[in-house]
PDB file of N, CA and C in Angstrom:
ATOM      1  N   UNK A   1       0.847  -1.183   0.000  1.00  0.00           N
ATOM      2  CA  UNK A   1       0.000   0.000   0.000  1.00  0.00           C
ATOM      3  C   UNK A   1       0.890   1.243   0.000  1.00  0.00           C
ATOM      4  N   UNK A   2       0.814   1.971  -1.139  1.00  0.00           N
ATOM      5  CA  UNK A   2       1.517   3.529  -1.272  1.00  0.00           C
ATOM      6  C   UNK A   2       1.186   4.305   0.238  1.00  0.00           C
ATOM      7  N   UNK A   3       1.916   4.961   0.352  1.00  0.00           N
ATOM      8  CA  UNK A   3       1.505   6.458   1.151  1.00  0.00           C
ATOM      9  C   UNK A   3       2.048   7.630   0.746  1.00  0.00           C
ATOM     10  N   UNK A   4       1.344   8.772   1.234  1.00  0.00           N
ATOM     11  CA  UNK A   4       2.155   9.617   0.662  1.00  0.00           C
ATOM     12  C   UNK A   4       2.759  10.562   1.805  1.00  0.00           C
ATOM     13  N   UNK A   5       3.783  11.011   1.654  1.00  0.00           N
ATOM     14  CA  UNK A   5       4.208  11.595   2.744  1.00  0.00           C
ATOM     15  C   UNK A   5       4.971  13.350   2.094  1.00  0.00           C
ATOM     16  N   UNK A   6       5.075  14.048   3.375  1.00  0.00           N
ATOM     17  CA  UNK A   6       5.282  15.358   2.798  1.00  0.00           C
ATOM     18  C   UNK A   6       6.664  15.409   3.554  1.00  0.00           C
ATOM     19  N   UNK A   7       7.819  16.541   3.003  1.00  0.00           N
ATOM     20  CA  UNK A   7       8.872  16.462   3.877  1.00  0.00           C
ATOM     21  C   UNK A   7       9.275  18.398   3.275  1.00  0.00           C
ATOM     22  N   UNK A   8       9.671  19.000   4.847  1.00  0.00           N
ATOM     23  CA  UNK A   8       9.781  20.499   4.745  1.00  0.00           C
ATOM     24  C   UNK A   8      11.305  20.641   4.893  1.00  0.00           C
ATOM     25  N   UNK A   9      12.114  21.544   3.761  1.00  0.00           N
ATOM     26  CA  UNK A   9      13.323  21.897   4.081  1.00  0.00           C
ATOM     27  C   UNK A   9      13.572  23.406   3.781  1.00  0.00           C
ATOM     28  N   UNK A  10      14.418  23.166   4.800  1.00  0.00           N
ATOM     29  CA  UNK A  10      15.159  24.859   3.945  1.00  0.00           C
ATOM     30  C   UNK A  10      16.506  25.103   4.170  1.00  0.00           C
ATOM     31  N   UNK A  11      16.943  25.220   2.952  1.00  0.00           N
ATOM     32  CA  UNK A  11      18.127  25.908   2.262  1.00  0.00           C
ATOM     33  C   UNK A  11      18.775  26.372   2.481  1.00  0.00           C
ATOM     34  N   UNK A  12      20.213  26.973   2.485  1.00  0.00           N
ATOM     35  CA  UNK A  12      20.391  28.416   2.509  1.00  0.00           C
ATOM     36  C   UNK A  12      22.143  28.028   1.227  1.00  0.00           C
ATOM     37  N   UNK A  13      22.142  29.300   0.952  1.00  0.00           N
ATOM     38  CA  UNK A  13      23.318  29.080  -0.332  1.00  0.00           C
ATOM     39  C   UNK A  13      23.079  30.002  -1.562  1.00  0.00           C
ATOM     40  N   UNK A  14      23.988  29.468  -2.089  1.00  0.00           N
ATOM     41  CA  UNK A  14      23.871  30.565  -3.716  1.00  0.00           C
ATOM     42  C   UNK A  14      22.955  29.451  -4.620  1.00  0.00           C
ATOM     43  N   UNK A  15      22.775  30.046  -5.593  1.00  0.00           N
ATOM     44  CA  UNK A  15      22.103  28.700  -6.475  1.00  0.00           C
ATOM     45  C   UNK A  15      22.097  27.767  -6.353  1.00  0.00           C
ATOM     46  N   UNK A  16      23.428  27.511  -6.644  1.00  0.00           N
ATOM     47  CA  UNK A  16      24.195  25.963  -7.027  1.00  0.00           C
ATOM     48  C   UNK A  16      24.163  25.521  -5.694  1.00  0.00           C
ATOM     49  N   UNK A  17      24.408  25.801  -4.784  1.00  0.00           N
ATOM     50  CA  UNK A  17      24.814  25.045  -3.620  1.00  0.00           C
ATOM     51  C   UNK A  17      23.347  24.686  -3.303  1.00  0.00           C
ATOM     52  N   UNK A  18      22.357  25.201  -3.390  1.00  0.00           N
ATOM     53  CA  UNK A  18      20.522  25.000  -2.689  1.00  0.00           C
ATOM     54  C   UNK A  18      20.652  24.042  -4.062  1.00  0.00           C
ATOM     55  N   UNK A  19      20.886  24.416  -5.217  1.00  0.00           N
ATOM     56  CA  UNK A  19      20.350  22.965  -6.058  1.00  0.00           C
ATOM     57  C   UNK A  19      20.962  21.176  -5.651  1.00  0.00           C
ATOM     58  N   UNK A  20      22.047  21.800  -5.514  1.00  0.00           N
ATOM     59  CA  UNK A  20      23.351  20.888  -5.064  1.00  0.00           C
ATOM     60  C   UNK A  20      22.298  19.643  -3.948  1.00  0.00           C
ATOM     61  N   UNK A  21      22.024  20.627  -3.332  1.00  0.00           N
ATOM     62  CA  UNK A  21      21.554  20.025  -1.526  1.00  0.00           C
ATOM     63  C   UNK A  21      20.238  19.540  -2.000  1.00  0.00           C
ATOM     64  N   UNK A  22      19.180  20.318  -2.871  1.00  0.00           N
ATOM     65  CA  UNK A  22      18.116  19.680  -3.107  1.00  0.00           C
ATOM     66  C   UNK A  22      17.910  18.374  -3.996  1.00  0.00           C
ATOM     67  N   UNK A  23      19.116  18.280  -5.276  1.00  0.00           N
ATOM     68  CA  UNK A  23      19.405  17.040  -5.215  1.00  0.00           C
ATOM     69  C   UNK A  23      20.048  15.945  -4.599  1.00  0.00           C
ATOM     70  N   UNK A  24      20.339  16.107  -3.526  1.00  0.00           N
ATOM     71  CA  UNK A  24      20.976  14.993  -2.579  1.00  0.00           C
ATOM     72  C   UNK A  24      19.374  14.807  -1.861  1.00  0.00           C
ATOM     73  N   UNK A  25      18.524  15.385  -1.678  1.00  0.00           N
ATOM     74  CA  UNK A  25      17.944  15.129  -0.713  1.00  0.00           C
ATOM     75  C   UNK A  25      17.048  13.939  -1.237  1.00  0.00           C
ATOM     76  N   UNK A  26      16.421  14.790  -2.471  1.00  0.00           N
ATOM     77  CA  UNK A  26      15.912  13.750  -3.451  1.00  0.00           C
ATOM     78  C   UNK A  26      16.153  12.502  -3.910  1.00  0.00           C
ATOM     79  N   UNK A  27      17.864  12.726  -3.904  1.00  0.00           N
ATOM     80  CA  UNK A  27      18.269  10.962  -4.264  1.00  0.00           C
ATOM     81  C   UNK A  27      18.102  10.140  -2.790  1.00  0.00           C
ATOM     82  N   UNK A  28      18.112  10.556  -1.847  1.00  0.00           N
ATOM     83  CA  UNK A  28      18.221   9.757  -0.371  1.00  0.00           C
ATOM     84  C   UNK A  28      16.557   9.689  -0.558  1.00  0.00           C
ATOM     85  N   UNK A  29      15.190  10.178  -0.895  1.00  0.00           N
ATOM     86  CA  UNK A  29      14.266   9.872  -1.174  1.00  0.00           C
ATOM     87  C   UNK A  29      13.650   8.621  -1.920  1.00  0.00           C
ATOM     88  N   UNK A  30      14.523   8.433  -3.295  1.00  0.00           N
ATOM     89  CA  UNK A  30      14.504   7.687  -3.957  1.00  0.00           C
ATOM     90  C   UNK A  30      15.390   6.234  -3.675  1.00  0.00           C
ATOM     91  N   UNK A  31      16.520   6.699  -2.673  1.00  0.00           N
ATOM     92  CA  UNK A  31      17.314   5.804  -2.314  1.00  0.00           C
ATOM     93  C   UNK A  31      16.636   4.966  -1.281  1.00  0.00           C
ATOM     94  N   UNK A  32      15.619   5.759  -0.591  1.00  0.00           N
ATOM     95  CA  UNK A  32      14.970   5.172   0.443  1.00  0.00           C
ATOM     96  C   UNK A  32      13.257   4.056  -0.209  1.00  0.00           C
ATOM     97  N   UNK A  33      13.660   4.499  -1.365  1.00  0.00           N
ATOM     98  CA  UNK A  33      12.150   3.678  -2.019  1.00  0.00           C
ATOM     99  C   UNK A  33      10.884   4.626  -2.493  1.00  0.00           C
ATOM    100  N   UNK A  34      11.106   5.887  -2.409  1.00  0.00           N
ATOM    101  CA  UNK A  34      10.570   6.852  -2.710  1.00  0.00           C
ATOM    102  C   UNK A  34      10.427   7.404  -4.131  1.00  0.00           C
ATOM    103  N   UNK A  35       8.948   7.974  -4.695  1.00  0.00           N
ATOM    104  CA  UNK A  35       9.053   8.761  -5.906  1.00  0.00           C
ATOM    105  C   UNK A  35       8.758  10.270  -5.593  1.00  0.00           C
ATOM    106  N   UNK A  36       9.296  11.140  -5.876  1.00  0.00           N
ATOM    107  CA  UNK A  36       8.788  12.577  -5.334  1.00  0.00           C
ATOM    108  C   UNK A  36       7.525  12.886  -6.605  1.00  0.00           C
ATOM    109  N   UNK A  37       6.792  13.314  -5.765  1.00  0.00           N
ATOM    110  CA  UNK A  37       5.190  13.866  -6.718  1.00  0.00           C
ATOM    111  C   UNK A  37       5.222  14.969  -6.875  1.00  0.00           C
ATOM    112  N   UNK A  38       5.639  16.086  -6.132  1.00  0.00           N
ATOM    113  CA  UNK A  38       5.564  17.123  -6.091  1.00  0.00           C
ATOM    114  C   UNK A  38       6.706  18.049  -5.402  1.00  0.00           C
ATOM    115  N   UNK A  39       7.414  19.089  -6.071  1.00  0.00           N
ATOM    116  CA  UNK A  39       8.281  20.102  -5.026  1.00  0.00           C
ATOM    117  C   UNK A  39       7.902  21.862  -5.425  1.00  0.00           C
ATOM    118  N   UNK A  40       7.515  21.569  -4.546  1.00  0.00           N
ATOM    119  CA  UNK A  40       7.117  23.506  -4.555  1.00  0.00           C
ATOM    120  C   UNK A  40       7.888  24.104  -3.643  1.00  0.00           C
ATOM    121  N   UNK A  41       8.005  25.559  -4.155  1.00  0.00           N
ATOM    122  CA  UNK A  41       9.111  26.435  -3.652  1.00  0.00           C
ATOM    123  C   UNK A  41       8.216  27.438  -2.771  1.00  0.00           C
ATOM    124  N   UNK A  42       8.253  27.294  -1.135  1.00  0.00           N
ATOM    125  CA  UNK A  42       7.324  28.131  -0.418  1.00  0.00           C
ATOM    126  C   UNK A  42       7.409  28.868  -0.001  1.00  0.00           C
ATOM    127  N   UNK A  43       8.820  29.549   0.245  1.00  0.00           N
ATOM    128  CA  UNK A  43       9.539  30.568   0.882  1.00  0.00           C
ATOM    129  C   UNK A  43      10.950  30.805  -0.042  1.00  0.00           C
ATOM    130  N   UNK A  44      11.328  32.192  -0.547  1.00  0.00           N
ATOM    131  CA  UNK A  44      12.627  32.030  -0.906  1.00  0.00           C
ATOM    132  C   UNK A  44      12.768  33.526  -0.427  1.00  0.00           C
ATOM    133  N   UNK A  45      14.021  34.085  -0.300  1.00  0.00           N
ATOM    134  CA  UNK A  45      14.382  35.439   0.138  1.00  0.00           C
ATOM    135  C   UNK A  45      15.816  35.376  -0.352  1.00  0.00           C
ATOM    136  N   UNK A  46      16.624  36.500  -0.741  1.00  0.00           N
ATOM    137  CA  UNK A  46      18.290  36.680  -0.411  1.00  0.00           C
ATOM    138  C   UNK A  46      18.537  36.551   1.084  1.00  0.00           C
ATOM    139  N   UNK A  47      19.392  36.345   0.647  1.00  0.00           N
ATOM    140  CA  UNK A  47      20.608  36.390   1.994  1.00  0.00           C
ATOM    141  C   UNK A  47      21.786  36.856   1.749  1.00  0.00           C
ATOM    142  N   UNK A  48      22.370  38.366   2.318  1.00  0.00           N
ATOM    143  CA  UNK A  48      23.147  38.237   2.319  1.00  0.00           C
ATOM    144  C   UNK A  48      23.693  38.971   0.615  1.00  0.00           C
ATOM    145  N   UNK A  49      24.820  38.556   0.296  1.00  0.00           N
ATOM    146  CA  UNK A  49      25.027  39.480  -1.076  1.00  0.00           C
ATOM    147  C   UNK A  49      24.925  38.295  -2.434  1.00  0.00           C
ATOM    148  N   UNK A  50      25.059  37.382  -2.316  1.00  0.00           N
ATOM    149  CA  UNK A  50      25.171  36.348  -3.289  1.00  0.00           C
ATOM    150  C   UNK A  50      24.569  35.155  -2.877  1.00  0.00           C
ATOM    151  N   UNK A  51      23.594  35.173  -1.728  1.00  0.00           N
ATOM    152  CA  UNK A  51      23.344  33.883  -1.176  1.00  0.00           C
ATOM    153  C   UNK A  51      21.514  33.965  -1.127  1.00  0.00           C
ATOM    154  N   UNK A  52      20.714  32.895  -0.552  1.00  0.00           N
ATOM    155  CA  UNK A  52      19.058  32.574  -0.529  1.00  0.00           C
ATOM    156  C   UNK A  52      18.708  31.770   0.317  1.00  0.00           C
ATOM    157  N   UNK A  53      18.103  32.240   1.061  1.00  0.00           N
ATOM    158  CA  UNK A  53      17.043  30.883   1.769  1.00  0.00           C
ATOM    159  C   UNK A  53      15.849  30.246   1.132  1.00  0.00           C
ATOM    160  N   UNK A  54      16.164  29.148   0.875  1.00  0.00           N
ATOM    161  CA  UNK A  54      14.353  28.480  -0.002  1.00  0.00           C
ATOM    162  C   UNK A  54      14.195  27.519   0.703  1.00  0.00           C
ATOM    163  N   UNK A  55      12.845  27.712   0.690  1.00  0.00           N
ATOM    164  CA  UNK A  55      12.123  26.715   1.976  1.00  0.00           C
ATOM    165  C   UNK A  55      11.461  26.166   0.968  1.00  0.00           C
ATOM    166  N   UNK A  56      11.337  24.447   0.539  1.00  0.00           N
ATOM    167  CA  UNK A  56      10.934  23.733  -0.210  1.00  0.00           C
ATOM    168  C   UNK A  56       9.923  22.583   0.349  1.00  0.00           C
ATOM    169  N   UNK A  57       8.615  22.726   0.088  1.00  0.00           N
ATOM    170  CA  UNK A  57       7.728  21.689   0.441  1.00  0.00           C
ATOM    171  C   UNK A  57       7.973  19.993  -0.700  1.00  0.00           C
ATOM    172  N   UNK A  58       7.807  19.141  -0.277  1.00  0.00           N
ATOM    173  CA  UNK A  58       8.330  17.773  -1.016  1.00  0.00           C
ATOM    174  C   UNK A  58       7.260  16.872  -0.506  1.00  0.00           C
ATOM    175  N   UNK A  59       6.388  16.454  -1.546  1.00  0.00           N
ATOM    176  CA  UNK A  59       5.673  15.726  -1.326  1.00  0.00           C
ATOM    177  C   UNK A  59       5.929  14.144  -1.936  1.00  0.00           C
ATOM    178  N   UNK A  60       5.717  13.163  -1.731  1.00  0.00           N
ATOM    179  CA  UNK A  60       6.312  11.809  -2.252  1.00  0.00           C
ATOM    180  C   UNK A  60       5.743  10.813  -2.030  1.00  0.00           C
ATOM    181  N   UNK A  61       5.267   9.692  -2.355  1.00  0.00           N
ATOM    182  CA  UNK A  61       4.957   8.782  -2.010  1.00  0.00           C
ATOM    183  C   UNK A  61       6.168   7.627  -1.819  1.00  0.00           C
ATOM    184  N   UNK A  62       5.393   6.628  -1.098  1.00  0.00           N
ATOM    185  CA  UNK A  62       6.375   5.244  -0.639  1.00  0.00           C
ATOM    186  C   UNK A  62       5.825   4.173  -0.365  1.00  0.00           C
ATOM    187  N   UNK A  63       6.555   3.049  -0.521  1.00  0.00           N
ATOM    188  CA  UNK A  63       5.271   2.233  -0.149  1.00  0.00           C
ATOM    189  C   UNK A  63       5.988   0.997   0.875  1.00  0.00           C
ATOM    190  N   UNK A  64       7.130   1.830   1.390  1.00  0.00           N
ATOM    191  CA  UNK A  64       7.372   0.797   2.615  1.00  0.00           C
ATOM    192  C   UNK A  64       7.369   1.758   3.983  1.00  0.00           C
ATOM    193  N   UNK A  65       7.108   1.801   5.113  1.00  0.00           N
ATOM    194  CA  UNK A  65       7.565   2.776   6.418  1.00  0.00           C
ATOM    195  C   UNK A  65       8.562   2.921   6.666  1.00  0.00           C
ATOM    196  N   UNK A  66       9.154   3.949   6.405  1.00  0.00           N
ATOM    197  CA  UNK A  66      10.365   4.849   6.984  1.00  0.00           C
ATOM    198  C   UNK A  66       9.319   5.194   8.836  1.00  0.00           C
ATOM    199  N   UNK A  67      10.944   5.144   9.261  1.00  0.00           N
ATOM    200  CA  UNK A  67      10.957   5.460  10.787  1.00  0.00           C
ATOM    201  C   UNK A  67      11.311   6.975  10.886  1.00  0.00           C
ATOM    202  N   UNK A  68      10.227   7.804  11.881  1.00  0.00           N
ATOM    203  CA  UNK A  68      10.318   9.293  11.911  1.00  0.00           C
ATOM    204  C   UNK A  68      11.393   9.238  12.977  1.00  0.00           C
ATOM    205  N   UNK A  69      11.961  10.368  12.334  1.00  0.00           N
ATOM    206  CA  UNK A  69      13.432  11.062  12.939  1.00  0.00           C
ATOM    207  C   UNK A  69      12.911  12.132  12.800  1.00  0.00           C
TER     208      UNK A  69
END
C-alpha cells in the first residue's frame, strides 16, 4: 500500500549550492524507495550578497515505512 508523505526543508546558499543540496535530498528519497510527486518552492528570500534561503515543500509517495526522525 503507497503512502504519501510530505517532507519540509530549507536551504540556505547561492544557487548551485541550494540545487546541489536539493538534489541529494531527493536521491536519499529515492534511495529510500521513494518517488517525489511534487516540489514547490514556499519561501525564498536573499541572503546576504550572493546567497538565498528556499524553503521547499516535497511531497512523495512510498510504499514501505520509513521510521520518523
Amino acid at each position: 500500500m503507497e503512502k504519501f508523505r510530505c517532507l519540509v526543508i530549507d536551504l540556505e546558499g547561492t544557487t548551485k549550492e541550494i540545487t546541489q543540496k536539493l538534489n541529494e535530498v531527493l536521491a536519499t528519497i529515492e534511495q529510500e524507495g521513494g518517488t517525489p510527486v511534487d516540489i514547490t518552492v514556499t519561501h525564498a528570500r536573499e541572503h546576504g550578497i550572493d546567497g538565498f534561503v528556499v524553503l521547499y515543500t516535497i511531497t512523495y509517495k512510498i510504499s514501505k515505512e520509513i521510521s520518523e526522525e
